[in-house]
PDB file of N, CA and C in Angstrom:
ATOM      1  N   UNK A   1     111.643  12.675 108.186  1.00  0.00           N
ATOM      2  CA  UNK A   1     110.733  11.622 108.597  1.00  0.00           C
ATOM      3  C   UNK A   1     111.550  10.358 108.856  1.00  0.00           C
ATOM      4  N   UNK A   2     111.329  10.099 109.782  1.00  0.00           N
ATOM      5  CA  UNK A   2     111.801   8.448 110.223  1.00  0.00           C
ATOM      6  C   UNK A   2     111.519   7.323 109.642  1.00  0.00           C
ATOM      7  N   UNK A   3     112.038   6.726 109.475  1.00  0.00           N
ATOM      8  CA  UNK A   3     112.073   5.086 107.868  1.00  0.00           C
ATOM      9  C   UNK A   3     110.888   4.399 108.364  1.00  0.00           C
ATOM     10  N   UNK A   4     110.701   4.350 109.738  1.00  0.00           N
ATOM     11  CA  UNK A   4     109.696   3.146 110.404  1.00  0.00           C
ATOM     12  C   UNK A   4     109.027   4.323 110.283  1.00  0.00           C
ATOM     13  N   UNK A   5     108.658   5.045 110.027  1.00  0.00           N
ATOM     14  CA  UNK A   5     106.771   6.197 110.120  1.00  0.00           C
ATOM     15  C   UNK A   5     106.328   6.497 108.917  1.00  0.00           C
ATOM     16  N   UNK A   6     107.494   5.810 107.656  1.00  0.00           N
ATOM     17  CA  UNK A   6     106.972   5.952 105.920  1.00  0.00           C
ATOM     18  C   UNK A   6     106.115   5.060 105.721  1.00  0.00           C
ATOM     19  N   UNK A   7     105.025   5.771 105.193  1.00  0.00           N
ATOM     20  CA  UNK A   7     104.133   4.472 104.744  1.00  0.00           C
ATOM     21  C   UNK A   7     104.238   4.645 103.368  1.00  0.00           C
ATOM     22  N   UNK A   8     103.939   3.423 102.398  1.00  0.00           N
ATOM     23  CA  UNK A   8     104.045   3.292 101.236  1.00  0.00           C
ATOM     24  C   UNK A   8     102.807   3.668 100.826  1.00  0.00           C
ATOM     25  N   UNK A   9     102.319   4.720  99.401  1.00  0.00           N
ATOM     26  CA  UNK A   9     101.644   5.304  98.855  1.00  0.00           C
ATOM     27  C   UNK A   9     101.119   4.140  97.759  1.00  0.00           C
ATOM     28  N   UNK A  10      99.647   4.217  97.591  1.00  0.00           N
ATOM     29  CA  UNK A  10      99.368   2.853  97.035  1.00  0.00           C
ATOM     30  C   UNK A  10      99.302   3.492  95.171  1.00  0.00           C
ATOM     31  N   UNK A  11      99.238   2.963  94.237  1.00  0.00           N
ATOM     32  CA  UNK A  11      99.179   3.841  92.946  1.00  0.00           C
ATOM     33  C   UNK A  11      97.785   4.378  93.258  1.00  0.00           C
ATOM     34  N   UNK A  12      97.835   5.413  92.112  1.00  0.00           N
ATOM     35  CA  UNK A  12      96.717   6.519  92.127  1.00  0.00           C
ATOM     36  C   UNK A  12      95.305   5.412  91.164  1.00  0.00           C
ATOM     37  N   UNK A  13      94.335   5.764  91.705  1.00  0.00           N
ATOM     38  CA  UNK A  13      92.859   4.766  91.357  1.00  0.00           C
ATOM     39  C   UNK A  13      92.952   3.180  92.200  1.00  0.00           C
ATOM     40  N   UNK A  14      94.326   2.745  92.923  1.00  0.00           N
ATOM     41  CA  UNK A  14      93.594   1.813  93.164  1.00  0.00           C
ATOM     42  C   UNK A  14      92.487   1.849  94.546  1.00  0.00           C
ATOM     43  N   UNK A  15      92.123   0.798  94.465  1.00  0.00           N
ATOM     44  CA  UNK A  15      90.421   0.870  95.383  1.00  0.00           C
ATOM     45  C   UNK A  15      90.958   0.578  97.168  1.00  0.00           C
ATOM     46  N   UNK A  16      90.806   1.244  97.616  1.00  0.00           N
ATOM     47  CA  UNK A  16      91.033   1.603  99.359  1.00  0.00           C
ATOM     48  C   UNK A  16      89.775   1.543 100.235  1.00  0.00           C
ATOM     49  N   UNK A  17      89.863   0.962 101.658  1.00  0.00           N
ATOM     50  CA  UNK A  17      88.461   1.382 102.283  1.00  0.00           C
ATOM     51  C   UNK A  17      88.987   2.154 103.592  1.00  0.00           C
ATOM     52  N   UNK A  18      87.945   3.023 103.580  1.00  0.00           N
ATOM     53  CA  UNK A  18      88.257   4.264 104.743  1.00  0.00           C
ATOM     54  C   UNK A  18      87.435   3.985 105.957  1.00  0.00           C
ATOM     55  N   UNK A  19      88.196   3.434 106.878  1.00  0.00           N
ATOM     56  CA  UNK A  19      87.152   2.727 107.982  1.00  0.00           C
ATOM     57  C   UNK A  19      87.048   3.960 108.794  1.00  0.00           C
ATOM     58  N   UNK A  20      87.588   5.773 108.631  1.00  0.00           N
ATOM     59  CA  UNK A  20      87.372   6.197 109.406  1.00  0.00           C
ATOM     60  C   UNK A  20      85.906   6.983 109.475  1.00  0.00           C
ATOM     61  N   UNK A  21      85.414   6.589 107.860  1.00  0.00           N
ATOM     62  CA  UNK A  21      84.601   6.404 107.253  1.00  0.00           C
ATOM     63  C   UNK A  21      83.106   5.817 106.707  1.00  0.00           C
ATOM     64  N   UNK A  22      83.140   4.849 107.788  1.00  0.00           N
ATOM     65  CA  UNK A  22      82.153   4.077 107.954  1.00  0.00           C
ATOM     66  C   UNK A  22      82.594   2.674 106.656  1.00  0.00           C
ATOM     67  N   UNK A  23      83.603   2.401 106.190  1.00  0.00           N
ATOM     68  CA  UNK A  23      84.392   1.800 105.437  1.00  0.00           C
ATOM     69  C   UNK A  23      83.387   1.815 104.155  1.00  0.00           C
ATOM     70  N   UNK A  24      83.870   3.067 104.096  1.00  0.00           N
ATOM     71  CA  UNK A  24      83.543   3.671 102.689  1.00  0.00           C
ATOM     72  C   UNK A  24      84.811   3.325 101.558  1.00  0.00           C
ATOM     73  N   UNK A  25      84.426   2.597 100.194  1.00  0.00           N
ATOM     74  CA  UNK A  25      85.534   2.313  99.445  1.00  0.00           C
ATOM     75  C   UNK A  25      85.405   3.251  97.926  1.00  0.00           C
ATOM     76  N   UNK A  26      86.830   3.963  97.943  1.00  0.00           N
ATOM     77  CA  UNK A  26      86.874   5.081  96.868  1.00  0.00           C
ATOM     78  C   UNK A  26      88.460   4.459  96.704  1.00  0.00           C
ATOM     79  N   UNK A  27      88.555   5.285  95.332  1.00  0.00           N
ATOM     80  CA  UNK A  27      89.881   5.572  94.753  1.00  0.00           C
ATOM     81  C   UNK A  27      90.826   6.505  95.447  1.00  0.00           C
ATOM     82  N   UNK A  28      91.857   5.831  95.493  1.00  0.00           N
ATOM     83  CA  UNK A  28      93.039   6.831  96.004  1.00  0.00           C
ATOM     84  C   UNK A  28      93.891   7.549  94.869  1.00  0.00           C
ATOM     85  N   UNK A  29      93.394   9.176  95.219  1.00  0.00           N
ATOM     86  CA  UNK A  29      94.007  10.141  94.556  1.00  0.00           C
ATOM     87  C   UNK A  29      95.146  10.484  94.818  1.00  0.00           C
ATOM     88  N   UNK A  30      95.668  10.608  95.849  1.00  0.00           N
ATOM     89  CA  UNK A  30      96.883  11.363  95.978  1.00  0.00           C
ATOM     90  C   UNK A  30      96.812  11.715  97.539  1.00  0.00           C
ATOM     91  N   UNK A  31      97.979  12.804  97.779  1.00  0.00           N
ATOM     92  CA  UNK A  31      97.987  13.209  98.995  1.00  0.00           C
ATOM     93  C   UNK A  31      97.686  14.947  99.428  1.00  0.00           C
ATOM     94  N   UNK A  32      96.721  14.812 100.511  1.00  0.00           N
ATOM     95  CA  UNK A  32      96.630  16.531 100.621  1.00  0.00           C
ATOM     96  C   UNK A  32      97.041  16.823 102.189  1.00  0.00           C
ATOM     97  N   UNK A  33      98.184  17.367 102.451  1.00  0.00           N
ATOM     98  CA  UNK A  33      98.391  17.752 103.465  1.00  0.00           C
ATOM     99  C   UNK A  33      98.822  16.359 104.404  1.00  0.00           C
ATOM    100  N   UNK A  34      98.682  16.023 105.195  1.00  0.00           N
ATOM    101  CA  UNK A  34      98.598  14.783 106.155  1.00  0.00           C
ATOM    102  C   UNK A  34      97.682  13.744 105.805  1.00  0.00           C
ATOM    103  N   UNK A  35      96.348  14.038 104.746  1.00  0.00           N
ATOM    104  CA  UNK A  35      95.686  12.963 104.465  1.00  0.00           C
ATOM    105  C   UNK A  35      95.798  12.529 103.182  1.00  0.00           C
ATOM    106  N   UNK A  36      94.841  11.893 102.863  1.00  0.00           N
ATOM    107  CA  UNK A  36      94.903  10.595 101.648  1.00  0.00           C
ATOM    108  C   UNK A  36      93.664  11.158 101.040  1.00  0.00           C
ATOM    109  N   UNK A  37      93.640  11.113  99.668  1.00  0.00           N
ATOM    110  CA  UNK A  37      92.498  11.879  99.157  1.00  0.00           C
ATOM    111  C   UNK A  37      92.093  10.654  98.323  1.00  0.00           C
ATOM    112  N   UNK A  38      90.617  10.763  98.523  1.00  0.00           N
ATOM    113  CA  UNK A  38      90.039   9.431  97.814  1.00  0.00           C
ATOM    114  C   UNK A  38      88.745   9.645  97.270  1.00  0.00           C
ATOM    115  N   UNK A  39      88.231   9.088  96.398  1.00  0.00           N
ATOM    116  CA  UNK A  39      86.637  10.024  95.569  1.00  0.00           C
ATOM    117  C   UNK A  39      86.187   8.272  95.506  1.00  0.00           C
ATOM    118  N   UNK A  40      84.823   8.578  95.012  1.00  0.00           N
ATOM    119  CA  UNK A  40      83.826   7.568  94.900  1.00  0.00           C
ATOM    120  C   UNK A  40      84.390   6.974  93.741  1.00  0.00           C
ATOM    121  N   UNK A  41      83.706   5.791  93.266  1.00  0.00           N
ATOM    122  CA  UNK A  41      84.236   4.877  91.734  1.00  0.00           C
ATOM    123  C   UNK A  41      83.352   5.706  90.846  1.00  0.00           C
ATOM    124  N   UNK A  42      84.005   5.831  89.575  1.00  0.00           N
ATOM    125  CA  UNK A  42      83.034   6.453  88.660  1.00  0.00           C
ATOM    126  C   UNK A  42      83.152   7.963  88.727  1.00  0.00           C
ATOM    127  N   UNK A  43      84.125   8.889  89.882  1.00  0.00           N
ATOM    128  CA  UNK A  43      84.125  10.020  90.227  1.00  0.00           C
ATOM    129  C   UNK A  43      82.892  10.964  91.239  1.00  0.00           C
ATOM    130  N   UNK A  44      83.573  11.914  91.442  1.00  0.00           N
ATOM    131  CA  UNK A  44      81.993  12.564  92.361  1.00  0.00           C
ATOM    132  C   UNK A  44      83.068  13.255  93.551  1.00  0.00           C
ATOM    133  N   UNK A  45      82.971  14.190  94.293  1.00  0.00           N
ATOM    134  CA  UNK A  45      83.563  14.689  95.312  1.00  0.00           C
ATOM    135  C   UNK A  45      84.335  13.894  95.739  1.00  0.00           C
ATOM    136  N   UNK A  46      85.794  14.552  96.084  1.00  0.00           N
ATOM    137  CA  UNK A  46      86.628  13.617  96.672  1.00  0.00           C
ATOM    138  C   UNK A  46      86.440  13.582  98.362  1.00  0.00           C
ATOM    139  N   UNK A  47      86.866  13.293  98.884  1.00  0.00           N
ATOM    140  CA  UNK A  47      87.413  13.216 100.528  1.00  0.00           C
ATOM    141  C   UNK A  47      88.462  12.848 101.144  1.00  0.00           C
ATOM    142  N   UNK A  48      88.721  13.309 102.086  1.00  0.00           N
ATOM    143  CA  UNK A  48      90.401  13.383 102.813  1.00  0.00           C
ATOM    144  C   UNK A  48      90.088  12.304 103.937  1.00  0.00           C
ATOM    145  N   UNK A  49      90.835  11.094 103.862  1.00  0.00           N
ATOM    146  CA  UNK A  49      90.768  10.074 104.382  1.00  0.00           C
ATOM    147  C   UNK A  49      92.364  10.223 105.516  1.00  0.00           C
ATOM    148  N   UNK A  50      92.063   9.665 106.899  1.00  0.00           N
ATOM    149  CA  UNK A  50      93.530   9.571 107.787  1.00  0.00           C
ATOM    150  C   UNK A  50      93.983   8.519 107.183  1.00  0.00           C
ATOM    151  N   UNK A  51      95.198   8.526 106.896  1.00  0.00           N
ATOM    152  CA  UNK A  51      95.850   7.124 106.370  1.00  0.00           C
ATOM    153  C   UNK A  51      95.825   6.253 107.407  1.00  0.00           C
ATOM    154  N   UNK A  52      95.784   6.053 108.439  1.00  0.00           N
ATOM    155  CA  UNK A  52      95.941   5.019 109.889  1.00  0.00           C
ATOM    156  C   UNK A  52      94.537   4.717 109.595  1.00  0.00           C
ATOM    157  N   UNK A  53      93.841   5.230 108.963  1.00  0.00           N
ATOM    158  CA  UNK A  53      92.519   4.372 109.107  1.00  0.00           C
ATOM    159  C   UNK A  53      91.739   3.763 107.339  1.00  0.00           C
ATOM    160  N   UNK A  54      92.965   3.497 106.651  1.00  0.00           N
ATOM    161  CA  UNK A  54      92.469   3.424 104.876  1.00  0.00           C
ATOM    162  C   UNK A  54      93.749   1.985 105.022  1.00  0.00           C
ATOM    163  N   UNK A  55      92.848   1.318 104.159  1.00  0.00           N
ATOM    164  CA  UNK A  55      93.499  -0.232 103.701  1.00  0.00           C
ATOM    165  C   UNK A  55      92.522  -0.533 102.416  1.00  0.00           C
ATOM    166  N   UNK A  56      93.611  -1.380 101.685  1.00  0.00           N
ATOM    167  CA  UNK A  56      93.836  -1.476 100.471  1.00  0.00           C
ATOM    168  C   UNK A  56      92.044  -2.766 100.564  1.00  0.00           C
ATOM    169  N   UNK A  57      91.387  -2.299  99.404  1.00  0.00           N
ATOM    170  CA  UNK A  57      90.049  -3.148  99.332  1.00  0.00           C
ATOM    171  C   UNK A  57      90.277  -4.550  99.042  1.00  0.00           C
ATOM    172  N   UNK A  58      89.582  -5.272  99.532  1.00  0.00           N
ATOM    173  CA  UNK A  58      89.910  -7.115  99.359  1.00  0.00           C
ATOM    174  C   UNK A  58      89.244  -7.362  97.839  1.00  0.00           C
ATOM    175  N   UNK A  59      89.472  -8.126  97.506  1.00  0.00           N
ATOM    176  CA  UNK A  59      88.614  -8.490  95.959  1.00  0.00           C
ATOM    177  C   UNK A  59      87.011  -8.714  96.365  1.00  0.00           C
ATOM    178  N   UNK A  60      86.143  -9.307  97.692  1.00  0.00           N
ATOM    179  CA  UNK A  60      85.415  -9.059  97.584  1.00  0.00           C
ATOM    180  C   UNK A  60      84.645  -7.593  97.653  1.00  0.00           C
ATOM    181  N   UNK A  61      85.779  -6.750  98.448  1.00  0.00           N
ATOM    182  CA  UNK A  61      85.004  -5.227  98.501  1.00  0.00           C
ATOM    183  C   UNK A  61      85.408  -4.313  97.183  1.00  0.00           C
ATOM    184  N   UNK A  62      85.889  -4.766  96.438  1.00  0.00           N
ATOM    185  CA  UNK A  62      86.490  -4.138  95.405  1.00  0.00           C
ATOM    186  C   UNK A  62      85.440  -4.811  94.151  1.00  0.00           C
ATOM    187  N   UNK A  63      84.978  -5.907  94.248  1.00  0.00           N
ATOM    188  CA  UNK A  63      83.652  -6.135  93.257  1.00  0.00           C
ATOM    189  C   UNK A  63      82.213  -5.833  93.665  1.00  0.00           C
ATOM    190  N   UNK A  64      82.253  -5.575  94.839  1.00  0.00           N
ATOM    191  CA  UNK A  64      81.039  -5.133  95.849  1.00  0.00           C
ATOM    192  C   UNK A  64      80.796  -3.434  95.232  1.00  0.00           C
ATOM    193  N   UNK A  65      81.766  -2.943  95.601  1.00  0.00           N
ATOM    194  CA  UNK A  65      81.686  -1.685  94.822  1.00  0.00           C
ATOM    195  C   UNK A  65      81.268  -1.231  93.998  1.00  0.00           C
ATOM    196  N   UNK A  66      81.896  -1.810  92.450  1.00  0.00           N
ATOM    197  CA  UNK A  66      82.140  -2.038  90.964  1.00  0.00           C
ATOM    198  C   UNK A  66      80.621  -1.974  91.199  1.00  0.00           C
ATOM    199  N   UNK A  67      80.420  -3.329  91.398  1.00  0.00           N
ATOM    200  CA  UNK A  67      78.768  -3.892  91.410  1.00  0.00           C
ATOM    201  C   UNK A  67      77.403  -2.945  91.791  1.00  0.00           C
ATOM    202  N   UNK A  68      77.761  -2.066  93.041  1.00  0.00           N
ATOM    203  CA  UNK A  68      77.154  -0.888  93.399  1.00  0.00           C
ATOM    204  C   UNK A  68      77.134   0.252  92.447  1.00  0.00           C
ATOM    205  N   UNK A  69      78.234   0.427  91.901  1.00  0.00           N
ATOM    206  CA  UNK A  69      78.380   1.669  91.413  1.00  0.00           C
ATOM    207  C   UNK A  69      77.679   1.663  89.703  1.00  0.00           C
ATOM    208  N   UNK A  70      77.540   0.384  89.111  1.00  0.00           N
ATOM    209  CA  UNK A  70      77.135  -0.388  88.154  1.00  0.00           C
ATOM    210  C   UNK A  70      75.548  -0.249  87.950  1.00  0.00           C
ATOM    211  N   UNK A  71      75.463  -0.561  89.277  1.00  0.00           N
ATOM    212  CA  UNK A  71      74.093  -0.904  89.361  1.00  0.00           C
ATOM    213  C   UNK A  71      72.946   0.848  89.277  1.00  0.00           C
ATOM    214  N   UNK A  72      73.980   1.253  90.168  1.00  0.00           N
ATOM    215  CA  UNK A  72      73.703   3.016  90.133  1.00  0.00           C
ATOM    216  C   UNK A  72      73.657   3.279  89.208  1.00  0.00           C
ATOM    217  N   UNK A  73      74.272   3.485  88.241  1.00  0.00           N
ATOM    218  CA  UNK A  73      74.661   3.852  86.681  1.00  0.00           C
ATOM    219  C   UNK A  73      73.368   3.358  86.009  1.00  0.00           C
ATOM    220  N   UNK A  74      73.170   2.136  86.098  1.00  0.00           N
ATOM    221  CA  UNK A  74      71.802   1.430  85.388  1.00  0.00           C
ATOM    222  C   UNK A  74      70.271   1.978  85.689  1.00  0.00           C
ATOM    223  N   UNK A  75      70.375   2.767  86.940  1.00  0.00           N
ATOM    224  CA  UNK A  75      69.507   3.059  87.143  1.00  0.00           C
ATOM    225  C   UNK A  75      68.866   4.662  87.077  1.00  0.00           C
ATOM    226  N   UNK A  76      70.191   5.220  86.408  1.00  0.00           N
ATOM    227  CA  UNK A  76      70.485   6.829  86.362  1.00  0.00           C
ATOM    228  C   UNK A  76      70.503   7.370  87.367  1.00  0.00           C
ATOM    229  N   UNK A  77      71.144   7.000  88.697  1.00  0.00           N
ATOM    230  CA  UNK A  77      71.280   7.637  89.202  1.00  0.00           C
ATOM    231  C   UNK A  77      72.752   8.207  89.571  1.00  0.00           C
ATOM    232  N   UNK A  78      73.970   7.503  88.455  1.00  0.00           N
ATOM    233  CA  UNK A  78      75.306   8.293  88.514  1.00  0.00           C
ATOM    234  C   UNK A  78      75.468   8.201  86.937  1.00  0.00           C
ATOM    235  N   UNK A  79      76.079   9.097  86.486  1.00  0.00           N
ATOM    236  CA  UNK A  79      76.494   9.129  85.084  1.00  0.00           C
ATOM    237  C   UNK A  79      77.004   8.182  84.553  1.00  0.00           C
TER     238      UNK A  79
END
């Protein structure tokens, strides 16, 4: 692989949005094959995200989330 086509791997859980995705924001698991594997906050099915289309979540989409996923929880509808 060529130095300019490495992309840097972000640590595992932090919060990513997948605009190929409808900028859906999950945790980044790891890597499967050519993509980026990323699951909901709180866990739940993962999904294979293109890396050309996943960037690292801003602090407001990264409490937007939290806040969603929080709120879900409160209401039983995620564990």
């Amino acid at each position: 692989m060529r130095e300019q086509n490495r992309v840097q791997l972000p640590p595992a859980g932090t919060l990513m949005v997948d605009g190929g995705h409808g900028d859906r924001v999950g945790e980044f698991r790891g890597v499967a094959g050519p993509y980026w594997s990323l699951r909901p906050i709180g866990g739940g099915p993962e999904w294979e995200a293109d890396p050309a289309c996943v960037r690292p979540a801003t602090r407001d989409e990264r409490l937007g989330a939290r806040t969603a996923y929080e709120n879900a929880r409160s209401r039983g509808e995620v564990a």
